[in-house]
Protein backbone atom coordinates (compact mmCIF):
# COMPACT_ATOMS: atom_id res chain seq x y z
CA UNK A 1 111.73 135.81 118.73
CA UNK A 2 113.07 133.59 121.29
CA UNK A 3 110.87 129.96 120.72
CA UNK A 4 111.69 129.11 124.10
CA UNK A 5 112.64 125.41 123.22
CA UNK A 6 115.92 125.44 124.35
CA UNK A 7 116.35 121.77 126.10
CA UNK A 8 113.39 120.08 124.81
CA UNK A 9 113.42 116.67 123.45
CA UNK A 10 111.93 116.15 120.59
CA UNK A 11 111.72 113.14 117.81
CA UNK A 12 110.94 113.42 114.10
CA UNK A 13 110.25 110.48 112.12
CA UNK A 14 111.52 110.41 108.24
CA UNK A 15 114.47 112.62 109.51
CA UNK A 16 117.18 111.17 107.67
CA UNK A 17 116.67 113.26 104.57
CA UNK A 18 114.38 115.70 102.71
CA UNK A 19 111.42 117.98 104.93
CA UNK A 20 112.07 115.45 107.93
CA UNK A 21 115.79 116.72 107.98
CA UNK A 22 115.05 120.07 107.69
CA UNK A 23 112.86 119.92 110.49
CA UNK A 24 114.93 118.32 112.70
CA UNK A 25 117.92 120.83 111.84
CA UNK A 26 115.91 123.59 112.50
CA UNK A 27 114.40 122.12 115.99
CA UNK A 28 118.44 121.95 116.94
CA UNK A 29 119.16 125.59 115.76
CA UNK A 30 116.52 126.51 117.91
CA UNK A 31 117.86 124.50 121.10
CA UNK A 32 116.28 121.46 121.05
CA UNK A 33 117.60 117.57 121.93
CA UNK A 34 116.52 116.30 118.42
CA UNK A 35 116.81 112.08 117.36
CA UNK A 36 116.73 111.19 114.04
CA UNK A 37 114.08 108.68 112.67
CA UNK A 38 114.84 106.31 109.57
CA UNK A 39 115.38 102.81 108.46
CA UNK A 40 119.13 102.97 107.46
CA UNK A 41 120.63 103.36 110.71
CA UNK A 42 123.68 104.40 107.96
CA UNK A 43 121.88 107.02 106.69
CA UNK A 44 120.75 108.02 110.26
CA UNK A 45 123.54 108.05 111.71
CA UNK A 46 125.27 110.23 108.69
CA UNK A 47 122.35 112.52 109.05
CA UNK A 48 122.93 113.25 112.71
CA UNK A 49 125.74 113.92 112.85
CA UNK A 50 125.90 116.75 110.20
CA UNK A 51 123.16 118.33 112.08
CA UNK A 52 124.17 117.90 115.56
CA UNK A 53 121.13 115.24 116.91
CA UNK A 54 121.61 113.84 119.60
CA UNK A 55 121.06 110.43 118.49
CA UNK A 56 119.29 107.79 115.98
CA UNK A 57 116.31 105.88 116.16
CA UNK A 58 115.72 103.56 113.17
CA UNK A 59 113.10 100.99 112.24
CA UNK A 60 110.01 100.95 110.39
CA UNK A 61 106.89 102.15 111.37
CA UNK A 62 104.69 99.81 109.41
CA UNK A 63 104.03 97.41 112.66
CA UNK A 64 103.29 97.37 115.96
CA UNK A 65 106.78 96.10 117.02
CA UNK A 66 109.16 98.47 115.12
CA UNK A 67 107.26 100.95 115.94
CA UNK A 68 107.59 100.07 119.89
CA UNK A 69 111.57 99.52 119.08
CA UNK A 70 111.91 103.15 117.67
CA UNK A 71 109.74 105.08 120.81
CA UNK A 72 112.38 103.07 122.98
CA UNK A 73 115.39 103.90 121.42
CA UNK A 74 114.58 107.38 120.93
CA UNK A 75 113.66 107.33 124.65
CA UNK A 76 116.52 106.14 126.12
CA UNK A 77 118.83 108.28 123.46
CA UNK A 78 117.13 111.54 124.24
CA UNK A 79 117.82 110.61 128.42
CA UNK A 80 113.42 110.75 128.75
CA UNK A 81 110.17 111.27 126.92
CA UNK A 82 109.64 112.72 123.82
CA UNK A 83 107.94 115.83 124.26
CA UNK A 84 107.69 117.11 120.54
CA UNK A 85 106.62 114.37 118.02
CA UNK A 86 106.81 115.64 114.36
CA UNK A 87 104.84 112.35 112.47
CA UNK A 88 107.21 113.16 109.41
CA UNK A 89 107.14 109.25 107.69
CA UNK A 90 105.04 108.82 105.22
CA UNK A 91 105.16 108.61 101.32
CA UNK A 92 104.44 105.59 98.84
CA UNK A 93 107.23 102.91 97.76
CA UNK A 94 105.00 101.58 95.21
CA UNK A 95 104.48 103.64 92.66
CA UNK A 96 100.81 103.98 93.06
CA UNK A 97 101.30 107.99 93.40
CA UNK A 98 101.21 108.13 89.48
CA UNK A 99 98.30 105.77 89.12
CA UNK A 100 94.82 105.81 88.50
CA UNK A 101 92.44 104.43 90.94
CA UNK A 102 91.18 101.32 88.81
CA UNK A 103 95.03 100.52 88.82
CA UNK A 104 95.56 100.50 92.49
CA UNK A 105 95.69 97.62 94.28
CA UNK A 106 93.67 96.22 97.73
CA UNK A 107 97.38 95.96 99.20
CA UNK A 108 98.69 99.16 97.85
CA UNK A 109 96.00 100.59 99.83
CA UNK A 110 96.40 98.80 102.51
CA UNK A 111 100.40 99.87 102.75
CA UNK A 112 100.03 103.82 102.16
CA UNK A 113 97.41 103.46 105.72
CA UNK A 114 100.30 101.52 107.29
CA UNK A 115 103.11 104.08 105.82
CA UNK A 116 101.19 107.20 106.37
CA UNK A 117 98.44 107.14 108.64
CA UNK A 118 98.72 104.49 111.02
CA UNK A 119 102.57 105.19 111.56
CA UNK A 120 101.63 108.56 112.70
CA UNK A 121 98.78 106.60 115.17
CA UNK A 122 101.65 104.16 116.69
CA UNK A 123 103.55 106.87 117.72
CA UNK A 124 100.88 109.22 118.68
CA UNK A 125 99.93 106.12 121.25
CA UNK A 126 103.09 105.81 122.31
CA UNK A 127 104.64 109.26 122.88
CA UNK A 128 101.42 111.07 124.39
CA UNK A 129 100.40 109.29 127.44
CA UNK A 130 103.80 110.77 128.68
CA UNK A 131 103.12 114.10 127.20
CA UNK A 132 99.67 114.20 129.09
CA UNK A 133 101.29 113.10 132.45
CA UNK A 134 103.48 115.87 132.37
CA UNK A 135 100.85 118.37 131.64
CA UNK A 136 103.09 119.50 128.08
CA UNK A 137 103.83 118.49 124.74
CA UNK A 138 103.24 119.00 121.01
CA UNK A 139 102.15 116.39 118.28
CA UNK A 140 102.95 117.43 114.67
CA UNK A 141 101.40 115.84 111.32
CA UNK A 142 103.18 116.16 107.97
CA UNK A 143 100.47 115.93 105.30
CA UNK A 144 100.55 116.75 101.55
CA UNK A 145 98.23 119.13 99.57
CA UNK A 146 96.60 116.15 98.06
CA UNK A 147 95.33 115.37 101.21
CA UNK A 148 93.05 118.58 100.83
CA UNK A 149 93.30 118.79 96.51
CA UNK A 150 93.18 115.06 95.38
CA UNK A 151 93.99 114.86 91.85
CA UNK A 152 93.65 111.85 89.56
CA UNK A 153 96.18 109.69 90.18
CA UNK A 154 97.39 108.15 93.69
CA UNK A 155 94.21 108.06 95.55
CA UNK A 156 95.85 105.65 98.70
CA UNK A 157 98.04 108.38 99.47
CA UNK A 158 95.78 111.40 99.40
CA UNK A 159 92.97 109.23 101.18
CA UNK A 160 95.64 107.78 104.30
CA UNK A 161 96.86 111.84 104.51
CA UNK A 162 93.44 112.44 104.51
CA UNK A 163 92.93 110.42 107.02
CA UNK A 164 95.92 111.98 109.22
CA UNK A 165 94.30 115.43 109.09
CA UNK A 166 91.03 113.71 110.31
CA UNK A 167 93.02 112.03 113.69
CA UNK A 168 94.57 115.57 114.03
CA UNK A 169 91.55 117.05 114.79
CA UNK A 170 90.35 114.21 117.34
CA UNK A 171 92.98 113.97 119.01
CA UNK A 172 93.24 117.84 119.63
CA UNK A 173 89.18 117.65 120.67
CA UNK A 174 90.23 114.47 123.18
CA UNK A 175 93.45 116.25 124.83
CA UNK A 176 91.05 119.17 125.83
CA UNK A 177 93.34 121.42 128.68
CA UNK A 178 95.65 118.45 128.38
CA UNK A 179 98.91 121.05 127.65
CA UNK A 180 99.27 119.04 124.72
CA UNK A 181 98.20 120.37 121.32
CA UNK A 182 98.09 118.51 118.04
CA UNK A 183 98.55 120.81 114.70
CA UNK A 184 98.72 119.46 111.04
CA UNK A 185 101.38 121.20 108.58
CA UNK A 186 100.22 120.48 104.79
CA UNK A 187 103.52 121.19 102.48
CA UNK A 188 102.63 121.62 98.73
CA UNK A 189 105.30 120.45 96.25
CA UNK A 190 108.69 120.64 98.18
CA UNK A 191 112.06 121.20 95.96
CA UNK A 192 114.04 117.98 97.73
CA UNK A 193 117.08 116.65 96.45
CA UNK A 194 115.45 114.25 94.87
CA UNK A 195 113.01 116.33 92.87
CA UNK A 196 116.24 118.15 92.23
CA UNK A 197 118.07 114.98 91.13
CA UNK A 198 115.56 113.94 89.56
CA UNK A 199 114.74 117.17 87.40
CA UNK A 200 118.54 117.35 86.21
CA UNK A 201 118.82 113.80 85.08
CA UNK A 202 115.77 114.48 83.07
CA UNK A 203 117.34 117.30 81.75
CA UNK A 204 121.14 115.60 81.05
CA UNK A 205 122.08 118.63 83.51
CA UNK A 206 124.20 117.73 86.40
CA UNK A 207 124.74 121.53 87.32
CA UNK A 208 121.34 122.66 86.82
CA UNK A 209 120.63 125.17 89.50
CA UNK A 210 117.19 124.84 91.81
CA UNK A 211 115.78 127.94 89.84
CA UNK A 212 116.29 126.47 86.50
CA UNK A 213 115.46 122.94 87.32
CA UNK A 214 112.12 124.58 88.51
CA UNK A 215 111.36 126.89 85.38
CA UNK A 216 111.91 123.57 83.43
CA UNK A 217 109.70 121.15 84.91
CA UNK A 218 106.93 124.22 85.05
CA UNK A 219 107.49 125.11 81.34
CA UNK A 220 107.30 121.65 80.59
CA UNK A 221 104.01 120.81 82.49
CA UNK A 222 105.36 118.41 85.15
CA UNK A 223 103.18 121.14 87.57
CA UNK A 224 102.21 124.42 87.80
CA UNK A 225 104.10 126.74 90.16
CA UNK A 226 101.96 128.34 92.59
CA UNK A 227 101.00 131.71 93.33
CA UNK A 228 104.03 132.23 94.95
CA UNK A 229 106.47 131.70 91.84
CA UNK A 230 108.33 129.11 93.33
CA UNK A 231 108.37 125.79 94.63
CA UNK A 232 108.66 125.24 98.88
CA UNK A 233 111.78 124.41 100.53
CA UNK A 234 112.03 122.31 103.30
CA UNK A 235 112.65 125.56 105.43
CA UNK A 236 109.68 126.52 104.82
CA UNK A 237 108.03 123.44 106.15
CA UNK A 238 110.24 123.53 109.46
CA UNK A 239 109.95 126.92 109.94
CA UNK A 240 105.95 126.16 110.83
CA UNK A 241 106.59 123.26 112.68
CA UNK A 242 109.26 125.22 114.89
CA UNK A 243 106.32 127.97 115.55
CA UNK A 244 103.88 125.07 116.59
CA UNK A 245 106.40 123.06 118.62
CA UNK A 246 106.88 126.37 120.85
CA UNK A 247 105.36 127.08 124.38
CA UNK A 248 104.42 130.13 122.97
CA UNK A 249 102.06 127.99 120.57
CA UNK A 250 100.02 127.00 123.17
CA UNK A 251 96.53 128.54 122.02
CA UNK A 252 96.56 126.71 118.85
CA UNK A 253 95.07 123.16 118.47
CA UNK A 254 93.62 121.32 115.74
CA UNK A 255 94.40 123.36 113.07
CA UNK A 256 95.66 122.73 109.74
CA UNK A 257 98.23 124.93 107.96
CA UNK A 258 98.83 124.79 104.72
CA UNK A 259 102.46 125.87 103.49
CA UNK A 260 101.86 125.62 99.95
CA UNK A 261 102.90 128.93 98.06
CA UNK A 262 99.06 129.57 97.62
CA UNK A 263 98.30 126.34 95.80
């Protein structure tokens, strides 16, 4: 099926590696004008050009101002406004993911909101104005399954991607006949390189392959596989958010899709 997004331009934040870069890869295959979002304009830059972006955007998303920087580069890179905003950034760089709530500080909860939640806010703000003016466009959320499943441990992050799927819906209800829809895509647990990495060096297995990497950490406890019998890929994610970035998407708003092997 043709996704008719040949020529589009389209900006995904967290591109430089892992789901973001899969997403962006697969906007390209499908014809898009794609930037890459990160922080290491390096890493960026390396990034885009294996997968054929048009361009870089870096900064963080954490303020007002770098958020501002990266909407204007991306801008002027992509030669106009964004039209398809996939609100990839996210994650925790403290380590409060494998803590319990008693453990977790004021400020640690104060960053995941800044990370996670209101990153995806700054750029809503700045890339939809434009999208409404030209009667088109597509905003994107990246969530987790603890967003929806909170677990024990980590409770900033689930409760700022909580938070995400909350604005999701809003914003859909406010753009009413806009031609802009807003869709959340909630990834379980994603086999990235660095759960891959990660999984060998545990392991003292450089040449572990993906399938016994993932039997391992199962067998051992370190999660369950779900229904599926396999962990996601970050195909899998971008294979949704291609589907909801098309014109063909149009009828679906505010929704939620969960791409988590049944978890």
């Amino acid at each position: 099926m043709d996704l008719q997004l040949t020529g589009r331009r389209a900006l995904v934040t967290g591109s430089s590696r892992g789901i973001g870069k899969g997403i962006a890869q697969m906007l390209i295959a499908e014809g898009c004008k794609v930037v890459v979002h990160g922080r290491d304009r390096e890493k960026a830059e390396k990034t885009a050009k294996e997968i054929g972006a048009v361009g870089v955007a870096t900064g963080s998303l954490s303020s007002d101002e770098g958020a501002a920087q990266v909407h204007k580069e991306a801008v002027e890179v992509l030669g106009g406004s964004v039209e398809i905003l996939v609100n990839n950034a996210g994650g925790s760089d403290t380590g409060s993911v494998t803590r319990a709530p008693l453990d977790v500080t004021v400020d640690e909860w104060i960053g995941s909101y800044q990370g996670n939640t209101l990153a995806s806010v700054r750029m809503t703000l700045l890339a939809v104005p434009k999208m409404v003016e030209a009667k088109w466009g597509r905003v994107i959320q990246i969530s987790s399954a603890v967003s929806l499943q909170p677990n024990a441990l980590g409770p900033d992050y689930s409760g700022a991607k909580a938070s995400l799927n909350n604005f999701t819906v809003s914003l859909a209800g406010s753009l009413h006949a806009s031609g802009v829809t807003v869709n959340t895509v909630t990834p379980g647990v994603i086999m990235m390189d660095s759960l891959l990495n990660w999984g060998r060096s545990q392991y003292d297995d450089p040449d572990m392959s993906v399938e016994d990497v993932t039997n391992r950490m199962a067998a051992d406890k370190i999660f369950e596989l779900p229904p599926a019998g396999r962990l996601g890929t970050p195909d899998d994610i971008a294979t949704i958010v291609a589907t909801l970035a098309s014109p063909r998407s149009g009828f679906v708003t505010g929704s939620n899709y969960r791409v988590d092997g049944g978890q």
